[in-house]
PDB file of N, CA and C in Angstrom:
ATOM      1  N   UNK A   1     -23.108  11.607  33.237  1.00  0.00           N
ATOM      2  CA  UNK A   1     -23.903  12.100  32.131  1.00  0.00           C
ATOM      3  C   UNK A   1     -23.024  12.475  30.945  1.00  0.00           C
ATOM      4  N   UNK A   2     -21.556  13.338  31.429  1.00  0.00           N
ATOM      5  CA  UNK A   2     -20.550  13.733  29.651  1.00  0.00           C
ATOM      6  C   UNK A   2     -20.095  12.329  29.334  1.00  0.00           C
ATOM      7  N   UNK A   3     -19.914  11.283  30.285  1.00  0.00           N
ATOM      8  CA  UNK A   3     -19.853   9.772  29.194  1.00  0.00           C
ATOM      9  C   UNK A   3     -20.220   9.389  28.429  1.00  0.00           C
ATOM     10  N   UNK A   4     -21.597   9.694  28.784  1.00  0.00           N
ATOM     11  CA  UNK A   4     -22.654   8.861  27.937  1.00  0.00           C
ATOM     12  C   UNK A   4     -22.633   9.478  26.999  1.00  0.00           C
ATOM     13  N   UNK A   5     -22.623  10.923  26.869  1.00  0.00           N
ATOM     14  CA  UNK A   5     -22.581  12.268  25.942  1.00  0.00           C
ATOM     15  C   UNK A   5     -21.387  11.379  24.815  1.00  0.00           C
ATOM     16  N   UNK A   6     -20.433  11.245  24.962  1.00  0.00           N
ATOM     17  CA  UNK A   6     -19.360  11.285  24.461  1.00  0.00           C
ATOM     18  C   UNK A   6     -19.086   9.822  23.836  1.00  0.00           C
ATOM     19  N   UNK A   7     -19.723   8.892  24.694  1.00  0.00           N
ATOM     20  CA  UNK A   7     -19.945   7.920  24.038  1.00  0.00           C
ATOM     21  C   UNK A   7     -20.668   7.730  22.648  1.00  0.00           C
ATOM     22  N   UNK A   8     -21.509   8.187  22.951  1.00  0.00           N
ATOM     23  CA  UNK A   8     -22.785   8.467  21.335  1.00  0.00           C
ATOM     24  C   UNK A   8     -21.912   9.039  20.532  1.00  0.00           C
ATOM     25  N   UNK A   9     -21.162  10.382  20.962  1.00  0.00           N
ATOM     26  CA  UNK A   9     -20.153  11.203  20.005  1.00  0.00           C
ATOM     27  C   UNK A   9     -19.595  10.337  19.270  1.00  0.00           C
ATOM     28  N   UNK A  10     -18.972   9.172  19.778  1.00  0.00           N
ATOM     29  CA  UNK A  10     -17.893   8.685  19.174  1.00  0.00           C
ATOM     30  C   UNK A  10     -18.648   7.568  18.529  1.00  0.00           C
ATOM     31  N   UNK A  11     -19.378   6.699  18.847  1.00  0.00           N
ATOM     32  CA  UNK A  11     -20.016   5.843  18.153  1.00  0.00           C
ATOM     33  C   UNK A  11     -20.674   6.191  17.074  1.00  0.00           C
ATOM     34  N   UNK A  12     -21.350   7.688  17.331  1.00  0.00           N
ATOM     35  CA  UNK A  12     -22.037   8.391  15.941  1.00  0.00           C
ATOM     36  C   UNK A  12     -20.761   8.541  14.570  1.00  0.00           C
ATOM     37  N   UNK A  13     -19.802   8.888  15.070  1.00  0.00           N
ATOM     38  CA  UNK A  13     -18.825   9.579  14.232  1.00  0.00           C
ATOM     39  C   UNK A  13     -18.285   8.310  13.520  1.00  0.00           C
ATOM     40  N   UNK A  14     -17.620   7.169  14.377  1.00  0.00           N
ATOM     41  CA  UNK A  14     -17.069   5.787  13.939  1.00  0.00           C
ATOM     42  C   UNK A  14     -18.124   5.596  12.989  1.00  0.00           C
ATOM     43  N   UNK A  15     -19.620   5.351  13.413  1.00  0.00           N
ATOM     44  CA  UNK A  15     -20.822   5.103  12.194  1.00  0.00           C
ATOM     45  C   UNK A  15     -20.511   5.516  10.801  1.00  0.00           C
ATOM     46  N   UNK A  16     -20.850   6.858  11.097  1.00  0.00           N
ATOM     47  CA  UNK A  16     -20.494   7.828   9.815  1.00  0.00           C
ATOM     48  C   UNK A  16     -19.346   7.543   9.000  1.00  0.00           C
ATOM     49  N   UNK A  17     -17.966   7.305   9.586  1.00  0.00           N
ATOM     50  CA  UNK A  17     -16.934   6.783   8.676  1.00  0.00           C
ATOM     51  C   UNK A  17     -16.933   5.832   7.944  1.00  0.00           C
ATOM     52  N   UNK A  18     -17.313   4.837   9.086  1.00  0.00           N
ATOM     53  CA  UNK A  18     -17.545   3.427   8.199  1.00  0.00           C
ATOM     54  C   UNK A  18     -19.146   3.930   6.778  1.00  0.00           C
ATOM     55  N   UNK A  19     -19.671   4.287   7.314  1.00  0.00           N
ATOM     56  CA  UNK A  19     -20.596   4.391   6.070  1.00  0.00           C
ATOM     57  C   UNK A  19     -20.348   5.320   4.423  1.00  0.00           C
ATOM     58  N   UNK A  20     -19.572   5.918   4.939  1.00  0.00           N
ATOM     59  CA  UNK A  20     -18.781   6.849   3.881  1.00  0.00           C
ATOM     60  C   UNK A  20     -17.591   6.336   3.275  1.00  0.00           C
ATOM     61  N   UNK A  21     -16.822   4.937   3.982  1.00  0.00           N
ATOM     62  CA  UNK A  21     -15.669   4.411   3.096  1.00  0.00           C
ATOM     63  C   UNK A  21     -14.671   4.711   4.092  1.00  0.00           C
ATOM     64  N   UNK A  22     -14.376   5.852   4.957  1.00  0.00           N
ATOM     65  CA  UNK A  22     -13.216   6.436   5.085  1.00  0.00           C
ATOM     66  C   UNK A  22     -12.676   5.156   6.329  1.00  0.00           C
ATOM     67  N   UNK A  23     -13.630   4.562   7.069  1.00  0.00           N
ATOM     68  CA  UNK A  23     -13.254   3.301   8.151  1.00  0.00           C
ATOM     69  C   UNK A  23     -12.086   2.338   7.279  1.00  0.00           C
ATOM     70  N   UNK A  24     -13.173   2.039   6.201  1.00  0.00           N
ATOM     71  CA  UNK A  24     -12.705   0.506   5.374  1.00  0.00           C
ATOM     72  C   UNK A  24     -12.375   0.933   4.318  1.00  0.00           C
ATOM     73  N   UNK A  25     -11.394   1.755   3.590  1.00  0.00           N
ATOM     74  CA  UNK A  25     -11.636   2.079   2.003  1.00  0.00           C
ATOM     75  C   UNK A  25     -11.388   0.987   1.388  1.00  0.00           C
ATOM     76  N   UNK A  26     -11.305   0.823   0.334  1.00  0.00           N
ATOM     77  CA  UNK A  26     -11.114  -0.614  -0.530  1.00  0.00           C
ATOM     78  C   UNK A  26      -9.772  -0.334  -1.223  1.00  0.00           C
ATOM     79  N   UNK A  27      -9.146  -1.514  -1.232  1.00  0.00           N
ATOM     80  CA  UNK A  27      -7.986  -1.556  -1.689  1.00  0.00           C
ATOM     81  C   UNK A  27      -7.878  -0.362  -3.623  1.00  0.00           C
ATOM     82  N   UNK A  28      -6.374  -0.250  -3.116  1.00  0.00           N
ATOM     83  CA  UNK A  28      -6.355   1.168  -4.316  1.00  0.00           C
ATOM     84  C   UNK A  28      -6.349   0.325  -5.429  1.00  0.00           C
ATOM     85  N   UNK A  29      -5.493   0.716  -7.081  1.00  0.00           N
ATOM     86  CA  UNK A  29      -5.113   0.041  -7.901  1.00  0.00           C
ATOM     87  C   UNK A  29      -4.019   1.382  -8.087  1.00  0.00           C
ATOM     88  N   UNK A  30      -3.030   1.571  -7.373  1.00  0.00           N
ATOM     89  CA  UNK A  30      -1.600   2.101  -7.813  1.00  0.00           C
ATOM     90  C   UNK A  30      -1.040   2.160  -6.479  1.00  0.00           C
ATOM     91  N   UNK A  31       0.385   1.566  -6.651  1.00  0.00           N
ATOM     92  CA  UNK A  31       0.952   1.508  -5.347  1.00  0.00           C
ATOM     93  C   UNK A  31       2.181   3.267  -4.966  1.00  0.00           C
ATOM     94  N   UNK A  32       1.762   2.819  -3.824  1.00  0.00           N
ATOM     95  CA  UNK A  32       2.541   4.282  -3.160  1.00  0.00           C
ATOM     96  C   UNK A  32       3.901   4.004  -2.343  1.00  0.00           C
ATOM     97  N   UNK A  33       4.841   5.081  -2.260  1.00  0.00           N
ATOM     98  CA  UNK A  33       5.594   4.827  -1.816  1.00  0.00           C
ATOM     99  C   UNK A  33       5.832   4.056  -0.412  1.00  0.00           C
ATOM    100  N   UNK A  34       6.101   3.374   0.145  1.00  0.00           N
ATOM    101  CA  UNK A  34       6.472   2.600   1.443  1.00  0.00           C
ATOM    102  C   UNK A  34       5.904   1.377   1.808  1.00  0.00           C
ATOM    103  N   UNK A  35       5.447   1.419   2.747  1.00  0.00           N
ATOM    104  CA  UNK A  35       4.775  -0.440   2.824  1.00  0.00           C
ATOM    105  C   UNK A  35       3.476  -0.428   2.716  1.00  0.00           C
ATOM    106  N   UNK A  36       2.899  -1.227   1.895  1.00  0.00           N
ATOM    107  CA  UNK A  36       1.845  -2.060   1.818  1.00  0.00           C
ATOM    108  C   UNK A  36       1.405  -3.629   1.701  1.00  0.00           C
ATOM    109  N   UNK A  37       0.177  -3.438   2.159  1.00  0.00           N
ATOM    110  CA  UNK A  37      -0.348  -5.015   2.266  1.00  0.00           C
ATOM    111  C   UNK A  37      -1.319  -5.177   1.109  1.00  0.00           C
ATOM    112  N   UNK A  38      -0.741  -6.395   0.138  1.00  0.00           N
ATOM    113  CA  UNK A  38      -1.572  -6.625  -1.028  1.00  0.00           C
ATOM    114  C   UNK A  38      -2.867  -7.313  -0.578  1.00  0.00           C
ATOM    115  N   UNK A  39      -3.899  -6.521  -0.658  1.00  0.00           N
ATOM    116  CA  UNK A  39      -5.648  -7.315  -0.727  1.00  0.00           C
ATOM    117  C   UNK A  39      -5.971  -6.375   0.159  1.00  0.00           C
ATOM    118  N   UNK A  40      -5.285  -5.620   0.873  1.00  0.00           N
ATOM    119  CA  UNK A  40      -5.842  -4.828   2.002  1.00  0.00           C
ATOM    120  C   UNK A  40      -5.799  -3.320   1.530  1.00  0.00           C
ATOM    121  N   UNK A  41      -4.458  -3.024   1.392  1.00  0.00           N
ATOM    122  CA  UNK A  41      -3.678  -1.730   1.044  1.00  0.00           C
ATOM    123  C   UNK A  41      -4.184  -1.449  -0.768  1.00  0.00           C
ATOM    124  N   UNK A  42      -3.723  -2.637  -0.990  1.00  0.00           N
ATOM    125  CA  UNK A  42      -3.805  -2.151  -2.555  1.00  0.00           C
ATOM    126  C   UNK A  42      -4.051  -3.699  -3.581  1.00  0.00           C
ATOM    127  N   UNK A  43      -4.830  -3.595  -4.181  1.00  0.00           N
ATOM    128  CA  UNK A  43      -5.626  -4.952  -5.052  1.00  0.00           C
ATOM    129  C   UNK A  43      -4.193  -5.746  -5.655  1.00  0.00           C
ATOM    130  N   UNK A  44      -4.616  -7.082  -5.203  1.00  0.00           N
ATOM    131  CA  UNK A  44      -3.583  -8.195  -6.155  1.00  0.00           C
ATOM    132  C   UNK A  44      -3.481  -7.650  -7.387  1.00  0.00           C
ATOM    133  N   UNK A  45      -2.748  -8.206  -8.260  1.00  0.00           N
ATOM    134  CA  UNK A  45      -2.327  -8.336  -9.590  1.00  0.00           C
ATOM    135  C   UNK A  45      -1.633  -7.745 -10.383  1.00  0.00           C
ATOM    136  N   UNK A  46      -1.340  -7.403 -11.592  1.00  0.00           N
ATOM    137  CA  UNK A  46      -0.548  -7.325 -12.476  1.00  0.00           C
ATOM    138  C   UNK A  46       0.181  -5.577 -12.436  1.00  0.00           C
ATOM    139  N   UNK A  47       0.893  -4.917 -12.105  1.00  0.00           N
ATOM    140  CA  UNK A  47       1.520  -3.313 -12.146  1.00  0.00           C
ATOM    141  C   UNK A  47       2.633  -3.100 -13.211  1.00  0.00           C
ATOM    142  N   UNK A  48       2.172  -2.059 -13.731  1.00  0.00           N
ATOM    143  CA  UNK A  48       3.098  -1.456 -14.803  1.00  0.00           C
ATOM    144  C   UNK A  48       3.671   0.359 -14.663  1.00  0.00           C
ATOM    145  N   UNK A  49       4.662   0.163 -14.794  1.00  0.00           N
ATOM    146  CA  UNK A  49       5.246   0.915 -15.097  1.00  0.00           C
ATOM    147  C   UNK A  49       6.130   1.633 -15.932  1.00  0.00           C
ATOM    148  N   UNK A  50       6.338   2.896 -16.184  1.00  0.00           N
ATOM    149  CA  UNK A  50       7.195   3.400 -17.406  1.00  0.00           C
ATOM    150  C   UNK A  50       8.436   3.203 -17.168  1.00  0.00           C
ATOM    151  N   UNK A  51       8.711   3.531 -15.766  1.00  0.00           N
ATOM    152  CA  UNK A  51      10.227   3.717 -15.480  1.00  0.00           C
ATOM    153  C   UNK A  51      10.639   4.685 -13.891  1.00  0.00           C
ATOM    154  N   UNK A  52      11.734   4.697 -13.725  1.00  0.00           N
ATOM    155  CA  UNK A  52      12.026   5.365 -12.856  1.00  0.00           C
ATOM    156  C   UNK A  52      12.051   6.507 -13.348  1.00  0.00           C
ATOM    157  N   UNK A  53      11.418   7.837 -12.205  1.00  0.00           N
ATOM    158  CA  UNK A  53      11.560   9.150 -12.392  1.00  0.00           C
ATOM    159  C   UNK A  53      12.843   9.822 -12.058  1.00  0.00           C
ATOM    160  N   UNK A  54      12.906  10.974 -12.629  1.00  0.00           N
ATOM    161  CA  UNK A  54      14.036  12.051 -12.196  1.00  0.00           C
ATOM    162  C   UNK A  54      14.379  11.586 -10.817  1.00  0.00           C
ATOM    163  N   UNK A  55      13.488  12.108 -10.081  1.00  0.00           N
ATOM    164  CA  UNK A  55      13.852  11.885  -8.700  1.00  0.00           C
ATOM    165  C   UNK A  55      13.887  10.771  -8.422  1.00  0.00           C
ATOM    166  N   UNK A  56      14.105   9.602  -8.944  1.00  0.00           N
ATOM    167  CA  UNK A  56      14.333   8.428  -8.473  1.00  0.00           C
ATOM    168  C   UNK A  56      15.959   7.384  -9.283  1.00  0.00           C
ATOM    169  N   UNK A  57      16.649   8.564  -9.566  1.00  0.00           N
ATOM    170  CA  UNK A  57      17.821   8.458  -9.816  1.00  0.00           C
ATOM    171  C   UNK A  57      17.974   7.333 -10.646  1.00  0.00           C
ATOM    172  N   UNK A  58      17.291   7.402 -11.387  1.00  0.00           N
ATOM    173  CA  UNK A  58      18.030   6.069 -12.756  1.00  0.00           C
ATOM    174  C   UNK A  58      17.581   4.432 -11.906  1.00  0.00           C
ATOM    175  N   UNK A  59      16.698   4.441 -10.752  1.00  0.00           N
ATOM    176  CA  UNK A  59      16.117   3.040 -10.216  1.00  0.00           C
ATOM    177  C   UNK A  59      15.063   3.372  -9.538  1.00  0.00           C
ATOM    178  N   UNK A  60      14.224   2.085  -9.254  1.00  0.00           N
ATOM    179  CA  UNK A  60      13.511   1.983  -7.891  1.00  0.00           C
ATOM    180  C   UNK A  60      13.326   0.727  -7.632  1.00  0.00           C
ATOM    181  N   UNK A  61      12.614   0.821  -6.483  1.00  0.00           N
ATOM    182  CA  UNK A  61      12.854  -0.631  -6.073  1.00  0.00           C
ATOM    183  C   UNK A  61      11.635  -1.181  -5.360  1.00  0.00           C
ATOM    184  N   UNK A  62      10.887  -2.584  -5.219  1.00  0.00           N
ATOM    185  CA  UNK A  62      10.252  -3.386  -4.282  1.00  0.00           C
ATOM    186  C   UNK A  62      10.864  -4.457  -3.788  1.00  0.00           C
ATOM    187  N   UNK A  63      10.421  -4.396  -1.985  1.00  0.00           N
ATOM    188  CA  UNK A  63      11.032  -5.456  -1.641  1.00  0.00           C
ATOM    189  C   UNK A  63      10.110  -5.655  -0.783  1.00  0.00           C
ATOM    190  N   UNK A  64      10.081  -7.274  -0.713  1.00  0.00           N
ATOM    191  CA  UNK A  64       8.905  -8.289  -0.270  1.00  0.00           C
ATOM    192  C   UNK A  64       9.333  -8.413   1.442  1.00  0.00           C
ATOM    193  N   UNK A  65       9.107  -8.029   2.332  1.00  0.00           N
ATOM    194  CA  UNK A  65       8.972  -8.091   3.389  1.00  0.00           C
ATOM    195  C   UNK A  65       7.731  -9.593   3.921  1.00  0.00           C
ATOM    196  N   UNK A  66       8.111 -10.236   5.525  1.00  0.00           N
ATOM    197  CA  UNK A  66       7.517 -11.482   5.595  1.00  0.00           C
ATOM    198  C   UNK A  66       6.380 -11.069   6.592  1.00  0.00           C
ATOM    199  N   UNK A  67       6.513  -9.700   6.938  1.00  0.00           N
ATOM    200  CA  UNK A  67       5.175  -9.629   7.662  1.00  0.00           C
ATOM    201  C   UNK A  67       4.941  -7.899   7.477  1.00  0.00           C
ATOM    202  N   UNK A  68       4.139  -7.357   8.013  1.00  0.00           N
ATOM    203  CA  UNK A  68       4.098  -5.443   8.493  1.00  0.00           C
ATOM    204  C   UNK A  68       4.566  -5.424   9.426  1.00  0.00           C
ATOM    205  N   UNK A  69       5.554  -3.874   8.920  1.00  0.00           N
ATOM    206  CA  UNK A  69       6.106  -3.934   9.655  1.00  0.00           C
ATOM    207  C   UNK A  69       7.808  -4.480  10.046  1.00  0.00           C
ATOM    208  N   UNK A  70       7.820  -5.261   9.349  1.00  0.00           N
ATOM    209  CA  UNK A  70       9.489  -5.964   9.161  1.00  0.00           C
ATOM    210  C   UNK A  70      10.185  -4.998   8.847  1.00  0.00           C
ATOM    211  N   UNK A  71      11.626  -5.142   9.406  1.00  0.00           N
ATOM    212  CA  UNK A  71      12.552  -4.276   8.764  1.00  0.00           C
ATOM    213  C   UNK A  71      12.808  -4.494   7.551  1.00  0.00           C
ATOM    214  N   UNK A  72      13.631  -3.586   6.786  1.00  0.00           N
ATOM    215  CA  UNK A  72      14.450  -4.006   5.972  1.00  0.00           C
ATOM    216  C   UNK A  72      15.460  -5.167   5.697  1.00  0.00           C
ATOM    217  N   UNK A  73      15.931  -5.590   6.595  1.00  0.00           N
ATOM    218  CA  UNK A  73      17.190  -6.788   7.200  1.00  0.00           C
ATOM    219  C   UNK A  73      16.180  -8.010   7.085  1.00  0.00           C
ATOM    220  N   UNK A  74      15.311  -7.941   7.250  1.00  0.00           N
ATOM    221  CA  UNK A  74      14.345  -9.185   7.262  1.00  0.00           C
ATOM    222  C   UNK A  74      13.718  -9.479   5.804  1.00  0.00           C
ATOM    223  N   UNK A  75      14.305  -8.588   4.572  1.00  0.00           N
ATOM    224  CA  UNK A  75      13.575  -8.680   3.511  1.00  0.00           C
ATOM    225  C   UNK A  75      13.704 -10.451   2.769  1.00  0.00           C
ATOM    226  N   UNK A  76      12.577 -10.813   2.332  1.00  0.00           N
ATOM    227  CA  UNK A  76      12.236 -12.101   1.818  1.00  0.00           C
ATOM    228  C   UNK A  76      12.904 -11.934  -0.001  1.00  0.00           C
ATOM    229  N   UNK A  77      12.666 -11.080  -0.517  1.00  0.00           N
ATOM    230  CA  UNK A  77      13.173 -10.773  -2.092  1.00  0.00           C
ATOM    231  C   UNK A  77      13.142  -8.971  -1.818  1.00  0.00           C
ATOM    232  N   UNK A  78      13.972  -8.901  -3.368  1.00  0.00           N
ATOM    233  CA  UNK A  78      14.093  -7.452  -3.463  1.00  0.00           C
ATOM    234  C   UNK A  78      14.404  -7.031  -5.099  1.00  0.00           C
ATOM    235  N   UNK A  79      13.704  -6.348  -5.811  1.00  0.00           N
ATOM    236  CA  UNK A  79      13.951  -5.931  -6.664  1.00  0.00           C
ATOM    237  C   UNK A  79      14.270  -4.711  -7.310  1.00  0.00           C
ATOM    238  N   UNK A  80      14.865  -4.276  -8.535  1.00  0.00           N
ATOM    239  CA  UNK A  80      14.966  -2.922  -8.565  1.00  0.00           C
ATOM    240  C   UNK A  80      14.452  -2.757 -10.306  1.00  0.00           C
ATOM    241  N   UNK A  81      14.924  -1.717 -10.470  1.00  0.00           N
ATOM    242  CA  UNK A  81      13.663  -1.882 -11.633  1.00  0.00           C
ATOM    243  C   UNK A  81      14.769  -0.058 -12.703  1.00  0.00           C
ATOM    244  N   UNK A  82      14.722  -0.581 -13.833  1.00  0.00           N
ATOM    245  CA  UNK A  82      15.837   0.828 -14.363  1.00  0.00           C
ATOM    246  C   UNK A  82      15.004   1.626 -15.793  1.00  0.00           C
ATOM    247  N   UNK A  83      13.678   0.583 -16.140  1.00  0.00           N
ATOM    248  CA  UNK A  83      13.191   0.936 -17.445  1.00  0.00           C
ATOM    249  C   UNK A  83      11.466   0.456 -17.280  1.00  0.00           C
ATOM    250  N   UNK A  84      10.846   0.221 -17.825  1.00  0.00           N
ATOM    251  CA  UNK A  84       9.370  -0.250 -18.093  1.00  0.00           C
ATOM    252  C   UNK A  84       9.223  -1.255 -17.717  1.00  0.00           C
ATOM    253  N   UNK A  85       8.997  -1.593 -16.575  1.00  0.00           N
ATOM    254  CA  UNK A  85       8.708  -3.245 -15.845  1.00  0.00           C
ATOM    255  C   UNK A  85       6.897  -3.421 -15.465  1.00  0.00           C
ATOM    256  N   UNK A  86       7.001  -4.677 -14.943  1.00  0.00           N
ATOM    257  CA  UNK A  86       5.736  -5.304 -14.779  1.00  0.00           C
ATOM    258  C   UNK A  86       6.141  -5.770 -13.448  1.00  0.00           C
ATOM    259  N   UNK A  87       5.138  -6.270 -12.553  1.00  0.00           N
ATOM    260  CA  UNK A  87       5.486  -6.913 -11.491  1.00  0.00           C
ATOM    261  C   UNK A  87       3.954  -7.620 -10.989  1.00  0.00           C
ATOM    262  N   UNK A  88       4.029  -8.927 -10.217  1.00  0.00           N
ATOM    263  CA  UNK A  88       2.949  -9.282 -10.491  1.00  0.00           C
ATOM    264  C   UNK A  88       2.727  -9.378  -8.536  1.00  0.00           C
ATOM    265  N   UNK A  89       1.800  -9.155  -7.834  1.00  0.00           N
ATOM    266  CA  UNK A  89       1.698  -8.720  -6.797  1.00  0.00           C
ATOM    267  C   UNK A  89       0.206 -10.187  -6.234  1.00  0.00           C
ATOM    268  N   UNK A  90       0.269 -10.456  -5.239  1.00  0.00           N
ATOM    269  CA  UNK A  90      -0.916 -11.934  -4.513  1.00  0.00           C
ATOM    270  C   UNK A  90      -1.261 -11.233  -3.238  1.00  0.00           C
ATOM    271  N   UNK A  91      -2.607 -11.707  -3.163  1.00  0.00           N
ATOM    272  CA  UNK A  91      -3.054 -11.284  -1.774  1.00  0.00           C
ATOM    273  C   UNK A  91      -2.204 -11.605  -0.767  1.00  0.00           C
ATOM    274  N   UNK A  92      -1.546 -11.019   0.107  1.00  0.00           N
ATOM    275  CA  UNK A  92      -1.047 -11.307   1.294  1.00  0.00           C
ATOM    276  C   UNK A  92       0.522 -10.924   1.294  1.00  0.00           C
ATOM    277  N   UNK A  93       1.064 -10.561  -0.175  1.00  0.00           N
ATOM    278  CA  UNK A  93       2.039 -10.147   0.368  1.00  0.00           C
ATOM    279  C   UNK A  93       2.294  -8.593   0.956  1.00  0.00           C
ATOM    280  N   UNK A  94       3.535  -8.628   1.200  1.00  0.00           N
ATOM    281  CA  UNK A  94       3.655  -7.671   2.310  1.00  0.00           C
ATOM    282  C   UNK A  94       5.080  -6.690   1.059  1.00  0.00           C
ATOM    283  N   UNK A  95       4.700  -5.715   0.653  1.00  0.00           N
ATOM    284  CA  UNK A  95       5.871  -5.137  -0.063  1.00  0.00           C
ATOM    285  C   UNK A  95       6.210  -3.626   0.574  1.00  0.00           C
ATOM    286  N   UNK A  96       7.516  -2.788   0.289  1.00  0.00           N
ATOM    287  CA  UNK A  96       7.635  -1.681   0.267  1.00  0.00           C
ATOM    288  C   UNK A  96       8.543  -1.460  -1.051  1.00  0.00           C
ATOM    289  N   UNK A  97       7.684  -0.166  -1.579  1.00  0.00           N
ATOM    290  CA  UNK A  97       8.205   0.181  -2.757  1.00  0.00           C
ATOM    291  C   UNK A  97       9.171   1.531  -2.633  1.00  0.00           C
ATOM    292  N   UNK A  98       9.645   1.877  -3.433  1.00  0.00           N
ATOM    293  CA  UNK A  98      10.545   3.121  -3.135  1.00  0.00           C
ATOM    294  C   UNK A  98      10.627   3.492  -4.650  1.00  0.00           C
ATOM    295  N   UNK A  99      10.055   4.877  -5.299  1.00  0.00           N
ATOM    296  CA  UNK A  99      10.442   5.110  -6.457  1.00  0.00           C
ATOM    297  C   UNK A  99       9.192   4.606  -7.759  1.00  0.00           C
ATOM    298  N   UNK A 100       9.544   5.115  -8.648  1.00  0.00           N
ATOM    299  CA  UNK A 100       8.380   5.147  -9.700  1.00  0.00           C
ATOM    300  C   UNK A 100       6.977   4.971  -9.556  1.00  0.00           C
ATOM    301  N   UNK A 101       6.358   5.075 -10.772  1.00  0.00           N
ATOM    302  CA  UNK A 101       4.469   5.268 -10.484  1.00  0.00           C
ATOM    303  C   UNK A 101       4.131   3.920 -10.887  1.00  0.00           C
ATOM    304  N   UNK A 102       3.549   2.901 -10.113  1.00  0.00           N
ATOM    305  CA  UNK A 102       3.025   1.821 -10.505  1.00  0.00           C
ATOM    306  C   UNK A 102       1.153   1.916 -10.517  1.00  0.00           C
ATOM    307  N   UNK A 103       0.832   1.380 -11.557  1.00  0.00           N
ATOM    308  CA  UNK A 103      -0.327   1.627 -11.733  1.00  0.00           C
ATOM    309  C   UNK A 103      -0.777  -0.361 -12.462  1.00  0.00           C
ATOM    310  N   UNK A 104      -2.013  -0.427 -11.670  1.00  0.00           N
ATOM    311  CA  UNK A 104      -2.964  -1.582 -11.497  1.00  0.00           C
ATOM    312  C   UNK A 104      -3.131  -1.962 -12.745  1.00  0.00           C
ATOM    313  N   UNK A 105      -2.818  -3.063 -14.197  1.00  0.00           N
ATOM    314  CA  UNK A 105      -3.854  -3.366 -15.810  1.00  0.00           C
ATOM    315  C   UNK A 105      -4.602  -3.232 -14.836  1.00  0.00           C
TER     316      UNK A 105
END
């Protein structure tokens, strides 16, 4: 009988998430520090930025990883970035960023 109880619990609750966003949210438009998956994590296309912050010591950097999850050692490209850049981002790739505020045109 607490199975069944607990079953509903959890199926009610999974419901509720997914209906509120929090299951599936939709991809952001500003990327965050560490890895993400473009189309999933955060919308294709075009990111701008001012620059590297204080705390990001005069750089920052993206680097294109070939799957989630990859190390570092496995990176496909890598860039760094010292002033007001652009970067142009496709469904499916796989990046980790480190450093400055990138924000979605």
């Amino acid at each position: 009988m607490h199975r069944n109880i607990i079953t509903v619990l959890i199926a009610t609750t999974l419901g509720a998430l997914t209906a509120t966003g929090i299951a599936d949210a939709a991809p952001t438009a500003r990327l965050r520090e560490g890895m993400q998956v473009v189309g999933q994590d955060v919308q294709s296309g075009t990111y701008n930025t001012a620059g590297p912050r204080s705390q990001d010591y005069g750089y920052c950097f993206i680097t294109w990883l070939p799957y989630k999850g990859a190390k570092s050692s496995e990176a496909i490209d890598m860039e760094s970035y010292s002033g007001a850049s652009y970067v142009q981002l496709k469904d499916g790739d796989v990046v980790n960023v480190e450093g400055c505020v990138w924000t979605h045109e």
